[in-house]
Protein backbone atom coordinates (compact mmCIF):
# COMPACT_ATOMS: atom_id res chain seq x y z
CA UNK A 1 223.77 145.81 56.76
CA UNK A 2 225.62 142.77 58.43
CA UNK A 3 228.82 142.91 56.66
CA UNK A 4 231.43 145.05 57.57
CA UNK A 5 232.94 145.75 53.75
CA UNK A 6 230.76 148.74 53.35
CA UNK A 7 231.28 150.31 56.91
CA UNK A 8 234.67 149.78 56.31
CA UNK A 9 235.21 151.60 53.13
CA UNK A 10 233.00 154.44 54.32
CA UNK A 11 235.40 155.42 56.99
CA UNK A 12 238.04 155.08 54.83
CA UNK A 13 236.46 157.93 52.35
CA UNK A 14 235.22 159.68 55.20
CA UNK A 15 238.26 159.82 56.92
CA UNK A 16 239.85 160.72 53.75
CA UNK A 17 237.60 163.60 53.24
CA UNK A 18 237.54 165.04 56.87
CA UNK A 19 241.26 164.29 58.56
CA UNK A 20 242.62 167.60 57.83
CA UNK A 21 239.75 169.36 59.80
CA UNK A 22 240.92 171.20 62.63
CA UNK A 23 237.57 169.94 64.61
CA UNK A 24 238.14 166.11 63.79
CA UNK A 25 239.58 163.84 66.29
CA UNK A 26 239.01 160.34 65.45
CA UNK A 27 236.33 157.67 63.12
CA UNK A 28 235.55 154.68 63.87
CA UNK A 29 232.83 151.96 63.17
CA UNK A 30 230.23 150.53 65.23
CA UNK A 31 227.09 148.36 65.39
CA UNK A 32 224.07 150.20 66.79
CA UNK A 33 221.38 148.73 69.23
CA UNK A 34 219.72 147.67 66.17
CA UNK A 35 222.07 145.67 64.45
CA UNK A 36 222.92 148.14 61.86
CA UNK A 37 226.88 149.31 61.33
CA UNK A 38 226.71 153.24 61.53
CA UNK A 39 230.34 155.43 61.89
CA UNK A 40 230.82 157.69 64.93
CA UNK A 41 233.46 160.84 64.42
CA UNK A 42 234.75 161.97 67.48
CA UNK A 43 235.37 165.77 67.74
CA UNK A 44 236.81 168.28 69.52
CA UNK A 45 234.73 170.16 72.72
CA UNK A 46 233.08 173.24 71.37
CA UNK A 47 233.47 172.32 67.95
CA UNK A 48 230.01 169.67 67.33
CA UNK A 49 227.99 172.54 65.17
CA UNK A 50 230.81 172.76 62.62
CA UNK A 51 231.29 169.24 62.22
CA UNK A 52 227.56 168.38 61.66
CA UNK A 53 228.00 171.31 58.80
CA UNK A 54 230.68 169.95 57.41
CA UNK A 55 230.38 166.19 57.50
CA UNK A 56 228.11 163.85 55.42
CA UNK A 57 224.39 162.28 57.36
CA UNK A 58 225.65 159.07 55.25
CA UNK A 59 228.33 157.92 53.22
CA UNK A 60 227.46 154.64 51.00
CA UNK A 61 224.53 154.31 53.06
CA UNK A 62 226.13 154.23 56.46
CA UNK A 63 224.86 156.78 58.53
CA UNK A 64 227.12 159.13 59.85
CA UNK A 65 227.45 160.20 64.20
CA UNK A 66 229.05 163.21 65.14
CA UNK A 67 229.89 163.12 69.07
CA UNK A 68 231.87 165.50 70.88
CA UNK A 69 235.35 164.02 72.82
CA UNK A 70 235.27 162.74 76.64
């Protein structure tokens, strides 16, 4: 996926859908090693199991990271 509509309006929903979580930090999206767009939510320390329970592997066929914060 070379366009960046799709990403785009996947972290939109996703955001949407996950803001309100008390693990979620941040979303944003970013072109992997391959070329491909996927979206990386940053989370708080500690909380990395509960957001890979609660968010989505994809949304509109962008794959979905979940990385603990820095």
């Amino acid at each position: 996926m070379s366009d960046t509509g799709t990403p785009r309006k996947a972290k939109d929903e996703l955001k949407r859908k996950i803001r309100d979580e008390p693990w979620f930090m941040g979303i944003g999206v970013e072109r992997g090693d391959d070329g491909l767009f996927y979206l990386r939510v940053v989370v708080r320390t500690g909380e990395l199991a509960a957001a890979k329970e609660s968010a989505p592997d994809k949304i509109y066929g962008v794959s979905v990271i979940c990385v603990e914060a820095e």
